[in-house]
Protein backbone atom coordinates (compact mmCIF):
# COMPACT_ATOMS: atom_id res chain seq x y z
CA UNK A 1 45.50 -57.38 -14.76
CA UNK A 2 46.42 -60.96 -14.92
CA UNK A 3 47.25 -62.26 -18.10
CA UNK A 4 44.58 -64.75 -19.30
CA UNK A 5 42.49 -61.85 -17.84
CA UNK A 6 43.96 -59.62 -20.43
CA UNK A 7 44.04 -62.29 -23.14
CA UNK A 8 40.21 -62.90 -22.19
CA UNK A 9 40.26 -58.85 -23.01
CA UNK A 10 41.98 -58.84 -26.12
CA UNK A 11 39.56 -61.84 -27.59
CA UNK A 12 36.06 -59.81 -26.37
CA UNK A 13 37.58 -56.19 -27.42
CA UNK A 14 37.31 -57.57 -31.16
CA UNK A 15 34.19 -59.56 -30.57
CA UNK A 16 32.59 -56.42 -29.64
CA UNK A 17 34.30 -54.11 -32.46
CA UNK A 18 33.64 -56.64 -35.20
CA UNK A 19 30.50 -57.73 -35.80
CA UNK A 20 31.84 -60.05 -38.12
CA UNK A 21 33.03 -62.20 -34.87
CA UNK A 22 30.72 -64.83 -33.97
CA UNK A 23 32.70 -66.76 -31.28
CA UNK A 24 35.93 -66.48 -29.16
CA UNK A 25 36.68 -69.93 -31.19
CA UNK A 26 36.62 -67.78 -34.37
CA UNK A 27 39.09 -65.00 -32.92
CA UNK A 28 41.09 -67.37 -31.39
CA UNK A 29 41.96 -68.91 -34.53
CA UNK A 30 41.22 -66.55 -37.20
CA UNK A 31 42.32 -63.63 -36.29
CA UNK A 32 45.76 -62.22 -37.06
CA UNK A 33 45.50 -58.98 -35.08
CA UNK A 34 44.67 -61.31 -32.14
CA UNK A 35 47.82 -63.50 -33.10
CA UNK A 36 50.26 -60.74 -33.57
CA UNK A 37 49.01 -58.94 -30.17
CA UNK A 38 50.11 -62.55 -28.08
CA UNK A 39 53.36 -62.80 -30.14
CA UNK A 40 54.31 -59.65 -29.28
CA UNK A 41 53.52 -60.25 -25.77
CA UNK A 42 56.33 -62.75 -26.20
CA UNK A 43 58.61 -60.42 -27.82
CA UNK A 44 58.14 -57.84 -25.62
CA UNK A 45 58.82 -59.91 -22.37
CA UNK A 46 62.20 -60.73 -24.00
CA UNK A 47 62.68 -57.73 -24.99
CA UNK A 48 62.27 -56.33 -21.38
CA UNK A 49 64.87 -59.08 -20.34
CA UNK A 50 67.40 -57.61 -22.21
CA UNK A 51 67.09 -60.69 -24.72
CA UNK A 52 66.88 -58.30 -28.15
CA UNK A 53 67.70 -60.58 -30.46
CA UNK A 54 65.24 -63.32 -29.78
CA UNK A 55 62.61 -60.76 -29.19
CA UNK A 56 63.44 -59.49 -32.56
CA UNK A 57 62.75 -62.94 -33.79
CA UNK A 58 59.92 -63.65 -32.15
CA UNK A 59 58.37 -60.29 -34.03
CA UNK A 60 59.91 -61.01 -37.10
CA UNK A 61 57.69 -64.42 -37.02
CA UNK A 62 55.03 -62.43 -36.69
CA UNK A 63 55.34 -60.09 -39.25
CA UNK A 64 55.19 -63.26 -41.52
CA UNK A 65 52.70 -64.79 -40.09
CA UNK A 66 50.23 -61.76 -39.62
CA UNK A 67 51.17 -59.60 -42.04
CA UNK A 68 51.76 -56.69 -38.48
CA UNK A 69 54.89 -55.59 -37.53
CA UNK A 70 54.99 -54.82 -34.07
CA UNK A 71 58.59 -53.83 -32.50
CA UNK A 72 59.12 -56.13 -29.47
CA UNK A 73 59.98 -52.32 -26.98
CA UNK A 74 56.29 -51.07 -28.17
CA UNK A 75 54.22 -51.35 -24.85
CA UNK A 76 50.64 -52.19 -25.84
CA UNK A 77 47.86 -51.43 -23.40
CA UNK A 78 45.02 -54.15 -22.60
CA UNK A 79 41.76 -54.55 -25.05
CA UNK A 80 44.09 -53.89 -28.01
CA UNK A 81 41.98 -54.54 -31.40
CA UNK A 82 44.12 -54.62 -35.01
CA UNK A 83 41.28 -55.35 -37.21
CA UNK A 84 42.16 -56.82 -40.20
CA UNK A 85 45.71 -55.24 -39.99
CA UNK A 86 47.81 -56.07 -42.78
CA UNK A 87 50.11 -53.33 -43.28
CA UNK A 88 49.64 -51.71 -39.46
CA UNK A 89 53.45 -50.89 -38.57
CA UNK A 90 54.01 -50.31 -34.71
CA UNK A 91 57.50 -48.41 -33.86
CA UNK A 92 59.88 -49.32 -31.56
CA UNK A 93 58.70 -46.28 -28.45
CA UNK A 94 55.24 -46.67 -29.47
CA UNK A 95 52.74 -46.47 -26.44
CA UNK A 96 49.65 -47.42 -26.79
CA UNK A 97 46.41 -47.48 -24.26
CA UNK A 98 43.97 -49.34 -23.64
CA UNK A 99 40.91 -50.30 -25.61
CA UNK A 100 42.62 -48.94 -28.70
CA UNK A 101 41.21 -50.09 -32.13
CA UNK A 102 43.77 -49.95 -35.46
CA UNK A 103 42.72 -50.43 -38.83
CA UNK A 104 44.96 -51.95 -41.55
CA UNK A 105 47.83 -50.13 -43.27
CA UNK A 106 48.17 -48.12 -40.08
CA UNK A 107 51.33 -46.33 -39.50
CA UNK A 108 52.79 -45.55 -35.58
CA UNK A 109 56.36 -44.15 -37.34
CA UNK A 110 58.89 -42.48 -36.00
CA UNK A 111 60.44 -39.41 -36.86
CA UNK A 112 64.38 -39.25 -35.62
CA UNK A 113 67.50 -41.46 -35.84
CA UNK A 114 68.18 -40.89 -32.49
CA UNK A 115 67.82 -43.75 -29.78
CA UNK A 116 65.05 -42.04 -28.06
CA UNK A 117 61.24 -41.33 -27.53
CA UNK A 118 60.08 -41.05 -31.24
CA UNK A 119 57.47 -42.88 -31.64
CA UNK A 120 53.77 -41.65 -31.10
CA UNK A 121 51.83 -42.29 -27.86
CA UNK A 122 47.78 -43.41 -27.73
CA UNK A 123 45.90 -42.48 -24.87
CA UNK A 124 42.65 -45.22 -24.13
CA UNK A 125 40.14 -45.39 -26.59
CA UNK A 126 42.04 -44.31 -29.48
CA UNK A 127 40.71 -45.47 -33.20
CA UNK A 128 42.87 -44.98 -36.00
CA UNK A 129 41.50 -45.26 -39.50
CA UNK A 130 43.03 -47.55 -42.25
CA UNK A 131 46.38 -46.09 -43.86
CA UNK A 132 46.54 -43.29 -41.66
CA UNK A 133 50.01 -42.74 -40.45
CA UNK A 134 50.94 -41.10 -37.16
CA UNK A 135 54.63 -39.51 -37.22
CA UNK A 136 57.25 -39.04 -34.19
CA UNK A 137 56.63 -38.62 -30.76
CA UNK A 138 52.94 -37.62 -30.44
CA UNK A 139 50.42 -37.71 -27.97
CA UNK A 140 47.07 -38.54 -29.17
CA UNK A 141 44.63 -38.03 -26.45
CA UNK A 142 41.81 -40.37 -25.13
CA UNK A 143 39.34 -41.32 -27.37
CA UNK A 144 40.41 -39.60 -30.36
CA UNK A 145 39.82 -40.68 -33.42
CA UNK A 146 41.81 -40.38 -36.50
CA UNK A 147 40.41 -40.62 -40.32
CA UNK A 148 41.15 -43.38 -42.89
CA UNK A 149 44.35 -42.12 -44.54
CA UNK A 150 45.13 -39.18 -42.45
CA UNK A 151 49.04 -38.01 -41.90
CA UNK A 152 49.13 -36.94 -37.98
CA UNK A 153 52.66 -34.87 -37.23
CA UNK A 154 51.09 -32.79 -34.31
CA UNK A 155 49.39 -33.80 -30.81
CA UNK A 156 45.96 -34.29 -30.79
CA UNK A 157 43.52 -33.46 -27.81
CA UNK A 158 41.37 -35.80 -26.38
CA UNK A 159 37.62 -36.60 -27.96
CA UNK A 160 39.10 -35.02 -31.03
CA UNK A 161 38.29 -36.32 -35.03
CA UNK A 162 41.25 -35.70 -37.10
CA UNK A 163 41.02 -36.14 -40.71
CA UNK A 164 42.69 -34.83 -43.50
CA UNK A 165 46.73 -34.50 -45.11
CA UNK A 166 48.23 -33.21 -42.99
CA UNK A 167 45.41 -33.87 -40.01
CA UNK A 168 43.52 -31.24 -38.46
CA UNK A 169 40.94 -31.32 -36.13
CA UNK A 170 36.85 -31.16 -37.52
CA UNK A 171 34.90 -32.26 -34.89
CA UNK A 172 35.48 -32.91 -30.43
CA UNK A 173 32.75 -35.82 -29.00
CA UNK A 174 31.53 -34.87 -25.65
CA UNK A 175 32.57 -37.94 -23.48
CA UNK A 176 29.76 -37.30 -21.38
CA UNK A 177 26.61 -37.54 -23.65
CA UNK A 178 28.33 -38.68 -27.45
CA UNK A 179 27.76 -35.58 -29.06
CA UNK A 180 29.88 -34.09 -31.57
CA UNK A 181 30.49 -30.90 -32.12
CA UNK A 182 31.61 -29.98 -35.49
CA UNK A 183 34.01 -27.59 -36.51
CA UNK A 184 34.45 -25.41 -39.56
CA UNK A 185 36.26 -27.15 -42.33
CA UNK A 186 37.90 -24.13 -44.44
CA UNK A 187 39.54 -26.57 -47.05
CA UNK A 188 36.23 -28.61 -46.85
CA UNK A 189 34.22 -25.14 -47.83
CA UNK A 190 36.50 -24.33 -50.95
CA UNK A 191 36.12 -27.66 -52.60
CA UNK A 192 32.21 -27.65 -51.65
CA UNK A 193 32.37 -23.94 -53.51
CA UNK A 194 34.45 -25.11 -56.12
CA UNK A 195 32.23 -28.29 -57.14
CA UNK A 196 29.15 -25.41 -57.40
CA UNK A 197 30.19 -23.55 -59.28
CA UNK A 198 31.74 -26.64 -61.93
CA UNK A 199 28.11 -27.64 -61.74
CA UNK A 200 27.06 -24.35 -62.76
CA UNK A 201 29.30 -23.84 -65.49
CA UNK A 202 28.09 -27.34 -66.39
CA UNK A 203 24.96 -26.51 -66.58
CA UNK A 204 25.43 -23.25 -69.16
CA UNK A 205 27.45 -24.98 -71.42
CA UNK A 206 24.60 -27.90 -71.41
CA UNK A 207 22.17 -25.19 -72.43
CA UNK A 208 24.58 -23.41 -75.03
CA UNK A 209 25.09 -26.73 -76.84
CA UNK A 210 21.29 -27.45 -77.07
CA UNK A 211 20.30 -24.33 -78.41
CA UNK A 212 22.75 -24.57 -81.10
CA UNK A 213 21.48 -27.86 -81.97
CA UNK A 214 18.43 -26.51 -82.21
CA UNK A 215 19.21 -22.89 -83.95
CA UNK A 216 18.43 -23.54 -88.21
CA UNK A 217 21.54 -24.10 -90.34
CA UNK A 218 22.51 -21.25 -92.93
CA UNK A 219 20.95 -23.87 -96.14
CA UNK A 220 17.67 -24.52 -93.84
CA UNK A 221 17.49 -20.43 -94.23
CA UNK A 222 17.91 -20.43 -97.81
């Protein structure tokens, strides 16, 4: 894809994500996910070059400007979205596909001090939730989708909904027809349990404290 072809992308992936978008005018200039996506195009192409330093720059900017801090050696598929984003950090060996959508305070993090693949990799279609941090080098399948504050440590299948600390899987979407099938939830289950029966006990010690406010005091007996 040519790149005002992939620029055109980037600008209608968050007009069609954000309803909030009401021209190309308005992404063009107002948002910083858009901005930080072309400045690390910059960065990256440096980067590439061997030019580190200036790359480094060039994303340091950016992280100023934006509020994102995207490592100029993270390759970033086409359709990219970062709505809102302040806070989304992007590792150095990040991959990520295309038509991916990141929410703000989203973490791609790496998990080694060694100069190698530790970042996580995004299939197409991915959507990670705000503050949810993906750790080391993971593979997150095509069009999964991971919840608002979720920790992800483990690979994740595609069409999968991960939620949770540390993330496990609840539900799988059928790419075919958009259903979702849901899966049991055992942690889910003992809160829900746990809440009943609080309501219960509740609910007794309601009734104990009315009928003493109703039983007759020792002088009313007298």
């Amino acid at each position: 894809m040519g790149l005002l072809k992939s620029i055109r992308g980037d600008i209608q992936a968050a007009k069609d994500r954000d309803p909030a978008a009401t021209s190309s005018f308005e992404v063009i200039f107002a948002y910083p996910g858009f901005h930080a996506r072309q400045l690390h195009r910059i960065a990256h192409g440096l980067h590439r070059r061997g030019l580190r330093l200036p790359g480094r720059l060039v994303s340091h900017l950016s992280r100023g400007l934006t509020g994102i801090e995207i490592h100029p050696g993270a390759e970033i598929g086409d359709g990219l979205f970062v709505d809102h984003g302040m806070g989304v950090v992007i590792g150095e060996t990040s991959v990520i596909g295309d038509d991916c959508h990141l929410y703000q305070g989203v973490t791609l993090g790496g998990s080694s001090t060694k100069r190698v693949k530790r970042h996580p990799t995004l299939g197409n279609g991915v959507i990670v939730g705000a503050g949810a941090k993906i750790i080391g080098a993971v593979n997150i399948g095509d069009g999964a989708k991971i919840g608002a504050g979720s920790v992800v440590v483990t690979n994740v299948p595609a069409h999968a909904t991960v939620v949770g600390v540390p993330g496990h899987i609840v539900a799988y979407a059928d790419a075919n027809d958009e259903t979702v099938l849901k899966l049991p939830d055992p942690e889910w289950d003992i809160i829900q349990r746990l809440q009943s029966r609080i309501d219960e006990l509740e609910q007794r010690i309601a009734r104990l404290e009315s009928r003493d406010k109703t039983a007759p005091s020792p002088a009313e007996d007298e």
